[in-house]
Protein backbone atom coordinates (compact mmCIF):
# COMPACT_ATOMS: atom_id res chain seq x y z
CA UNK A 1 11.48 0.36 6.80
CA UNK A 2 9.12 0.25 9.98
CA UNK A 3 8.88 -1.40 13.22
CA UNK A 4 6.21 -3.11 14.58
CA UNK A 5 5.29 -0.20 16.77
CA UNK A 6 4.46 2.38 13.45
CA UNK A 7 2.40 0.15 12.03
CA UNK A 8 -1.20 1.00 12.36
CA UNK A 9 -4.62 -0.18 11.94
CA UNK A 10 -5.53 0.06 7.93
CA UNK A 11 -9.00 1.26 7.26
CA UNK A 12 -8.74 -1.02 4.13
CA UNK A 13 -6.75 -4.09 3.69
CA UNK A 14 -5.98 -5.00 0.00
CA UNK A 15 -4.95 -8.54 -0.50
CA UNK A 16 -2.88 -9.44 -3.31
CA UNK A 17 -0.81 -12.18 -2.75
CA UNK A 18 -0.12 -14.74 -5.63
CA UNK A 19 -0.23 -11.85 -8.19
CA UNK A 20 2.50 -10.29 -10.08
CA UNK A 21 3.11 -6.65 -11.81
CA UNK A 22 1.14 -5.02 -12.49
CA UNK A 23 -1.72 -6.63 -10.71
CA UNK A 24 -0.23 -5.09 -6.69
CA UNK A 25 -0.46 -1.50 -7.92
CA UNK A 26 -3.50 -2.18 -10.09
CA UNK A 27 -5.51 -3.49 -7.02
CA UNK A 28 -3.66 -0.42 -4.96
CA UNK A 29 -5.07 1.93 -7.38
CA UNK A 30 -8.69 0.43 -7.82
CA UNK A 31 -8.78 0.71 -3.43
CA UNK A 32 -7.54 4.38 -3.65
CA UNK A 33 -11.39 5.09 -5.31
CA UNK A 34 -13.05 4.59 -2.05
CA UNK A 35 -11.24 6.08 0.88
CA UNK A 36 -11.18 9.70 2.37
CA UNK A 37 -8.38 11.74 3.33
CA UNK A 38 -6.26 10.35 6.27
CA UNK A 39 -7.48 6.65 5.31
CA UNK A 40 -4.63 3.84 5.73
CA UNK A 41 -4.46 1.67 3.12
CA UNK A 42 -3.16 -1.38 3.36
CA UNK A 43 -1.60 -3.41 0.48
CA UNK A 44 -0.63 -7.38 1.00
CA UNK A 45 1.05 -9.01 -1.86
CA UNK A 46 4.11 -11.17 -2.78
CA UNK A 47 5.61 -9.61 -5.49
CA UNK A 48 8.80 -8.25 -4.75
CA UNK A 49 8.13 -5.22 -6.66
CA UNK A 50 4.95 -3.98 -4.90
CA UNK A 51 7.47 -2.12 -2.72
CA UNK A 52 8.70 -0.02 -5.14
CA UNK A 53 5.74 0.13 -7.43
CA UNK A 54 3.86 1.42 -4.01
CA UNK A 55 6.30 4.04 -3.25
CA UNK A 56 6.47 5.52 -6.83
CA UNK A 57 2.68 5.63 -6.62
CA UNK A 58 2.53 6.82 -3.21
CA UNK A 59 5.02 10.15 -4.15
CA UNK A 60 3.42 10.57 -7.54
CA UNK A 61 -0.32 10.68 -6.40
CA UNK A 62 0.78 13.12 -3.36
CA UNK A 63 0.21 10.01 -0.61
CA UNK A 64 2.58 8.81 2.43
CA UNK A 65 3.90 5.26 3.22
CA UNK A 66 3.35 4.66 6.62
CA UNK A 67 5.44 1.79 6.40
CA UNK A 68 6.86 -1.02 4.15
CA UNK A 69 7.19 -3.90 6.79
CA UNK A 70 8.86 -7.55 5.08
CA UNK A 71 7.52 -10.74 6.44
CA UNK A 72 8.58 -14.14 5.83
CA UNK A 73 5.73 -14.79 3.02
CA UNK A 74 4.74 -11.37 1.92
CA UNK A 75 5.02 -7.79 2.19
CA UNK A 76 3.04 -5.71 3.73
CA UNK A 77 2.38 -1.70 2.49
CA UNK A 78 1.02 0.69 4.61
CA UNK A 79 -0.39 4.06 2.49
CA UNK A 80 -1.85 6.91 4.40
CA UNK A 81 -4.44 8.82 1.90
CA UNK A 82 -3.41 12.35 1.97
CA UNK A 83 -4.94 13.57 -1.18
CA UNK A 84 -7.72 12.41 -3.51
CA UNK A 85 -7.22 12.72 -7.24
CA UNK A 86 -6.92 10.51 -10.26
C-alpha cells in the first residue's frame, strides 16, 4: 500500500507480533487511549489479519492509515489519529 518514502515517524509503536485475532486490534485499541489528534500510531504484528482488522477500525473510529507496508516477518500499520472517541 505505501512506499518507503510515506512512511513516517510513529509517535507510538505498538508491538504485537506472535499474537493472533483479536489480540492486534485489541492492543491497537488499548494505544488509541493515549494519543492526541494528529498522533501516528504504529501497529507491528504478524497476523495476517491485522491489516484488515486495522483498516475497518481505522474508517469506523473516523482515523487514517498512513500506510500498510508488508515485510518479510511482519506487517507494519501506520494510523494517523484524526479523532478521539470511544
Amino acid at each position: 500500500m505505501a512506499s518507503p518514502e510515506t512512511v513516517v515517524k510513529p509517535t507510538t509503536i505498538v508491538d504485537s507480533r506472535g499474537t493472533m485475532c483479536p489480540r492486534p486490534i485489541t492492543d491497537l485499541l488499548r494505544a488509541y487511549r493515549n494519543p492526541n489528534v494528529g498522533d501516528i500510531i504504529e501497529l507491528l504484528a504478524t497476523d495476517p489479519a491485522a491489516k484488515s482488522d486495522s483498516q475497518a477500525w481505522a474508517k469506523r473510529k473516523g482515523n487514517g492509515i498512513i500506510a500498510i507496508i508488508d515485510e518479510k516477518d511482519r506487517v507494519r500499520v501506520q494510523v494517523r489519529i484524526l479523532r478521539k472517541g470511544q
